[in-house]
Protein backbone atom coordinates (compact mmCIF):
# COMPACT_ATOMS: atom_id res chain seq x y z
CA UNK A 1 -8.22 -11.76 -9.36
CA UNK A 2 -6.59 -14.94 -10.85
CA UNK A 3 -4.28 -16.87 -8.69
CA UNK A 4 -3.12 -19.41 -11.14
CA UNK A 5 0.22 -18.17 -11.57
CA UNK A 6 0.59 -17.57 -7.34
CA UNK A 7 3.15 -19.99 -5.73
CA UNK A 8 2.20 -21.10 -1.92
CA UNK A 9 5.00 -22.94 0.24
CA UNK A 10 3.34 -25.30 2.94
CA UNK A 11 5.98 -26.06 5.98
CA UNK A 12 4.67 -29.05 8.00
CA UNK A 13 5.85 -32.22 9.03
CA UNK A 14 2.05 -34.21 8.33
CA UNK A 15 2.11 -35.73 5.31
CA UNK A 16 -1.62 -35.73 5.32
CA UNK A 17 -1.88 -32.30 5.96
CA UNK A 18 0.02 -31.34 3.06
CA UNK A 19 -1.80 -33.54 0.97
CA UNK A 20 -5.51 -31.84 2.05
CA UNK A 21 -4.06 -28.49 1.71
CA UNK A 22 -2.21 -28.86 -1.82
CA UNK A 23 -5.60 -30.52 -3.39
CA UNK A 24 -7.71 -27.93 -1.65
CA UNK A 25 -5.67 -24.87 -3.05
CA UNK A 26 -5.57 -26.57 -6.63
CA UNK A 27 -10.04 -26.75 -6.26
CA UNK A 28 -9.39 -22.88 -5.42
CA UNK A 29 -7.26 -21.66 -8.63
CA UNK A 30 -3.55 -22.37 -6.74
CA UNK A 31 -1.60 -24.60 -8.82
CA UNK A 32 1.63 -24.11 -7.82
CA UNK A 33 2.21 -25.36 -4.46
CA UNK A 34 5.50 -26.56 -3.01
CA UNK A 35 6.15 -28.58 0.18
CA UNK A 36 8.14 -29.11 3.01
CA UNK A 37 8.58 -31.61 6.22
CA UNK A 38 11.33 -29.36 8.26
CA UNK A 39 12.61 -26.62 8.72
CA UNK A 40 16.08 -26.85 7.05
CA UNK A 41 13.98 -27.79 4.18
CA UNK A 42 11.27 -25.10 4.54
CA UNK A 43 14.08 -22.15 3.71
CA UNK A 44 15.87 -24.15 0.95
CA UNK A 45 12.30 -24.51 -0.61
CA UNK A 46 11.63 -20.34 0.14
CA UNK A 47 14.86 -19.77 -1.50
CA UNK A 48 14.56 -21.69 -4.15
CA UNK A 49 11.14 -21.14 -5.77
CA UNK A 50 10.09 -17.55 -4.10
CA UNK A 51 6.57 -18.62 -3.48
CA UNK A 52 4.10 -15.92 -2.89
CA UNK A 53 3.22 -17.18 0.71
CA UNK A 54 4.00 -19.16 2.98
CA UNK A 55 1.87 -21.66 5.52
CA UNK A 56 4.13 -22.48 8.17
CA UNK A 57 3.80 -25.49 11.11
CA UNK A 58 5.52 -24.30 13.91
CA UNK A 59 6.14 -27.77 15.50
CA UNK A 60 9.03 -29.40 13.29
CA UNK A 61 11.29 -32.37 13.27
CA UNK A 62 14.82 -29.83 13.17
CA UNK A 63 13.31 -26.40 14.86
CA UNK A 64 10.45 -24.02 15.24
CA UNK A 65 8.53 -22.49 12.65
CA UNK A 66 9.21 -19.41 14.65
CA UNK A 67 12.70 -19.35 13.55
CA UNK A 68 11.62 -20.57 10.00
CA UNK A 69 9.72 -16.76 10.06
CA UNK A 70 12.33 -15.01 11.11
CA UNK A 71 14.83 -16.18 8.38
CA UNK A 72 12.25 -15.27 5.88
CA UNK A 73 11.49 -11.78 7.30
CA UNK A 74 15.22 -10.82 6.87
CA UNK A 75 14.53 -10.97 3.15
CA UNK A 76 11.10 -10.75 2.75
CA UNK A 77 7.26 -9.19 3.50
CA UNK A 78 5.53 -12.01 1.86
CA UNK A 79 2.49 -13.44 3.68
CA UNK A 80 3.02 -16.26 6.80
CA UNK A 81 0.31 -18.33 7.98
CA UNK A 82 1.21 -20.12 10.85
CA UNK A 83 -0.71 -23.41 11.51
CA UNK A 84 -0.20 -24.71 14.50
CA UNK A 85 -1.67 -27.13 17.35
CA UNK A 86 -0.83 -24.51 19.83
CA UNK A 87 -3.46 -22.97 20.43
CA UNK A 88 -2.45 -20.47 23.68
CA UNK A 89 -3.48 -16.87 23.51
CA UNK A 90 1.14 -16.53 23.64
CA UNK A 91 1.66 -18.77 21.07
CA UNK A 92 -0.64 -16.45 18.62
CA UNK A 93 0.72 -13.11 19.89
CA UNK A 94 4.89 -14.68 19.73
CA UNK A 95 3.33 -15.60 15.82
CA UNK A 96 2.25 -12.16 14.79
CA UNK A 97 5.24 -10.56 16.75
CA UNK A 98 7.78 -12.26 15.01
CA UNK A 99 6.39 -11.53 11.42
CA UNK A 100 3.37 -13.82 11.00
CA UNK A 101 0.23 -12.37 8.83
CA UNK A 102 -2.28 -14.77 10.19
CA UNK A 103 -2.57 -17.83 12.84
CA UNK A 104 -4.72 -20.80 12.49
CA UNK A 105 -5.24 -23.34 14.88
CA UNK A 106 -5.43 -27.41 14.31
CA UNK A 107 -7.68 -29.01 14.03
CA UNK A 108 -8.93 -26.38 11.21
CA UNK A 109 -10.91 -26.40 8.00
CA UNK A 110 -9.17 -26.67 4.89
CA UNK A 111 -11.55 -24.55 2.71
CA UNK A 112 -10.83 -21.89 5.46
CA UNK A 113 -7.32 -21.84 5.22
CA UNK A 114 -7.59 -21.65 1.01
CA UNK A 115 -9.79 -18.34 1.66
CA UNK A 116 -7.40 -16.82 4.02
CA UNK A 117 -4.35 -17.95 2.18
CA UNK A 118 -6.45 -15.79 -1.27
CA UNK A 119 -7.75 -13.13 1.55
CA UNK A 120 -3.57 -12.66 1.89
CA UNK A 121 -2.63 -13.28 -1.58
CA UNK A 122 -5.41 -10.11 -2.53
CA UNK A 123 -3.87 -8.20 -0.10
CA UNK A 124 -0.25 -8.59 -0.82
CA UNK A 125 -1.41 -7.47 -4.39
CA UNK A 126 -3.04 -4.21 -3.35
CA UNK A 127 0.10 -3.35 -0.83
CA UNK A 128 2.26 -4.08 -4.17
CA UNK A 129 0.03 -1.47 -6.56
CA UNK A 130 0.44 1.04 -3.72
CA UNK A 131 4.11 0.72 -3.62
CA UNK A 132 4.49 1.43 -7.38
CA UNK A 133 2.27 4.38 -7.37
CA UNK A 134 4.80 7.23 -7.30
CA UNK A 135 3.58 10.09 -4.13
CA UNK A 136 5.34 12.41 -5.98
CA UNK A 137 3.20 15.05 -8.79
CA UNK A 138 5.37 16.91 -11.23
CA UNK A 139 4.60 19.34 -13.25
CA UNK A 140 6.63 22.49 -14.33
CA UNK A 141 9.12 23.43 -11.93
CA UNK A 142 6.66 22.06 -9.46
CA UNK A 143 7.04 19.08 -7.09
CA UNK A 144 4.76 17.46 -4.61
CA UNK A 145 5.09 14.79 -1.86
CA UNK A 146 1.35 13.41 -0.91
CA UNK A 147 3.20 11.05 1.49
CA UNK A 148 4.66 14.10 3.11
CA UNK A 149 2.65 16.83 1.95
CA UNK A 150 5.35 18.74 0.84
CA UNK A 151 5.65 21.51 -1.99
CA UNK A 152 9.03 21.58 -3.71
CA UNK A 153 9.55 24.33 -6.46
CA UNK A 154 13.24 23.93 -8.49
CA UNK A 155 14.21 21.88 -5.40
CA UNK A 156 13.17 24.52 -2.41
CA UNK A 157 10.47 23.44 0.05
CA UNK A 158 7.84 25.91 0.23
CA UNK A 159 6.31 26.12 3.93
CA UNK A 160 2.29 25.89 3.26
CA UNK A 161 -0.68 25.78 5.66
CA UNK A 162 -2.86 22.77 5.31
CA UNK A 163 -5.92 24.95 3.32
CA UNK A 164 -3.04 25.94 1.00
CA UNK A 165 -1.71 22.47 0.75
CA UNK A 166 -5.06 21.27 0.28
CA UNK A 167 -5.79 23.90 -3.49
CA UNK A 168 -2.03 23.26 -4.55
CA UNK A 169 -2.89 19.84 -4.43
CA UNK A 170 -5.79 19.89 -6.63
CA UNK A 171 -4.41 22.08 -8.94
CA UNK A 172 -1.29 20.34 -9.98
CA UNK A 173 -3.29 17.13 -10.35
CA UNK A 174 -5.44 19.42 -12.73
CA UNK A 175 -2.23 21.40 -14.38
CA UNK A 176 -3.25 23.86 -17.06
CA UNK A 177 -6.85 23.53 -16.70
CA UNK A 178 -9.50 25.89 -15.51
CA UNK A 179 -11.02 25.28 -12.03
CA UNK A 180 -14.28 26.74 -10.50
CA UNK A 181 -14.35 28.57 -7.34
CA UNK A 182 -17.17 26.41 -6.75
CA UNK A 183 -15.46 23.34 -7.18
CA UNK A 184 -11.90 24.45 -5.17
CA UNK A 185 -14.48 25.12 -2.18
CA UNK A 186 -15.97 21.59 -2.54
CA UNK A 187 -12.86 19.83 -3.25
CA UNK A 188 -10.94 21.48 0.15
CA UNK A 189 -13.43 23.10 2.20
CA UNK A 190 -15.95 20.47 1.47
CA UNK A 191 -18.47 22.97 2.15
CA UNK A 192 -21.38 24.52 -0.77
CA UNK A 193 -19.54 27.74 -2.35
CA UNK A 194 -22.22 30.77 -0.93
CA UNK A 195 -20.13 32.70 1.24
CA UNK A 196 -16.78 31.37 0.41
CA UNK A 197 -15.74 33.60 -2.23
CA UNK A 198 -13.57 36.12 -0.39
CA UNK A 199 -11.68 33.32 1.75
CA UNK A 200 -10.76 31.90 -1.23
CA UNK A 201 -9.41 34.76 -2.66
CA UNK A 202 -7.49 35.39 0.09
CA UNK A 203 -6.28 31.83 0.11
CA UNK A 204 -5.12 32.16 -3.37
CA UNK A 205 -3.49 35.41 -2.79
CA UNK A 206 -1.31 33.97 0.30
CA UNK A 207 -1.00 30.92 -2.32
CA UNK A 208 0.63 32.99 -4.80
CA UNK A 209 2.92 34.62 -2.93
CA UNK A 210 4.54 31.61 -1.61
CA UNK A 211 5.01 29.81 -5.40
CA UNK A 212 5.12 32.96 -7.59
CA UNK A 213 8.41 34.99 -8.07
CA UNK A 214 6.11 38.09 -8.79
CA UNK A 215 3.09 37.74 -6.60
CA UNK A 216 1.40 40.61 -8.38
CA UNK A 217 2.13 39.29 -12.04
CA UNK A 218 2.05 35.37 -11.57
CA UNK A 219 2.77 33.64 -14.39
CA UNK A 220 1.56 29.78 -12.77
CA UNK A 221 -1.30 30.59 -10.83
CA UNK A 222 -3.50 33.13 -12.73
CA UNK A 223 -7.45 34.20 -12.40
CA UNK A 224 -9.57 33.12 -15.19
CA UNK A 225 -12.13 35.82 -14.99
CA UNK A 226 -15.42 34.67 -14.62
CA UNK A 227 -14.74 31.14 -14.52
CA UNK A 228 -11.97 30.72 -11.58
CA UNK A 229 -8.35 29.62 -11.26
CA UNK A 230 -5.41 27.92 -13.82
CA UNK A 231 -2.46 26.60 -12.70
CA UNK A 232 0.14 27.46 -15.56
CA UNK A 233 2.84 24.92 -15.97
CA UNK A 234 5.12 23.32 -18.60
CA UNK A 235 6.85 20.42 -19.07
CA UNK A 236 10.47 21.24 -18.32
């Protein structure tokens, strides 16, 4: 992962601090990193350049960084780092109860704080990708909710038990192609297919009359014979 283009905010009130810290980052890939001395400062910065994360002081010459995390969590779930010279087992839990990702304690080592500020930076990334993924397969007249686990069909919910849930699943991420009995059984029974045959059946029977209009002539969920299931959709 490249963090060249990443923007970090540090809030503290030590010139020499921010110095170490803003030539460490730059040694680890960071080049755009933006500093503050106080608090009034620190959210004027945030606002202004919408860095990635933030490394806040909570000590400062007009307030606590406390407060400085608060203002930001009103607008936003980027990473906060709190570096502080308080080192009491409160001070840490007040930081991660107001909004704070991490808490590092002075004196510290600056190489450590570049890995945890790219440990957060990673992270933010992958909570970002999940967020974009849509929970939501369609496919005919077909909808389905992972998040929920719910089966929609032209809009209506259809009630299903979690077996059922579980083949409905792995057929509409499979639309229009043929699946095995053998692998259905390994997919939601996670079990080897000998002895399985009839309780899939009847899974696929109780299946089909819960999405079918005709459960005795479906037209989505049909038998292949000799080879296994199909769900039958198209692209309305």
């Amino acid at each position: 992962m490249s963090f060249k283009n990443k923007k970090v905010l540090i809030v503290d009130d030590e010139e020499d601090i921010l110095r170490l810290l803003k030539t460490v980052l730059s040694k680890e890939g960071i080049d755009h990193v933006y500093t503050a001395t106080t608090a009034s400062d620190g959210i004027i910065q945030f606002q202004q350049k919408q860095p990635d994360i933030v490394l806040l002081d909570i000590m400062l010459p007009d307030g606590e960084g406390y407060d400085v995390c608060k203002q930001i969590r009103n607008t936003s779930k980027v990473p906060i780092l709190f570096l502080s010279a308080k080192a009491e087992e409160i001070d840490k839990i007040l930081g991660f109860a107001i909004g704070g990702d991490d808490y590092i304690t002075k004196p510290f080592s600056p190489k450590e704080v570049a890995y945890r500020v790219k440990a957060q930076l990673r992270r933010a990334d992958y909570l970002q990708m999940d967020e974009k993924i849509d929970p939501v397969i369609k496919a005919g007249p077909f909808e389905f909710n992972e998040q929920r686990m719910e089966l929609k069909k032209k809009g209506n919910i259809i009630d299903l038990k979690p077996k059922e849930l579980g083949i409905i699943t792995y057929l509409l991420k499979n639309p229009n192609q043929i699946l095995s009995k053998e692998k259905l059984c390994d997919m939601v029974w996670g079990e080897d297919f000998i002895g399985f045959d009839n309780t899939i059946m009847v899974h696929i029977r109780r299946l089909r009359e819960k999405i079918e209009d005709q459960p005795s002539n479906p037209i989505h969920l049909i038998t292949v014979k000799g080879l296994g299931y199909k769900l039958v959709v198209k692209d309305e």
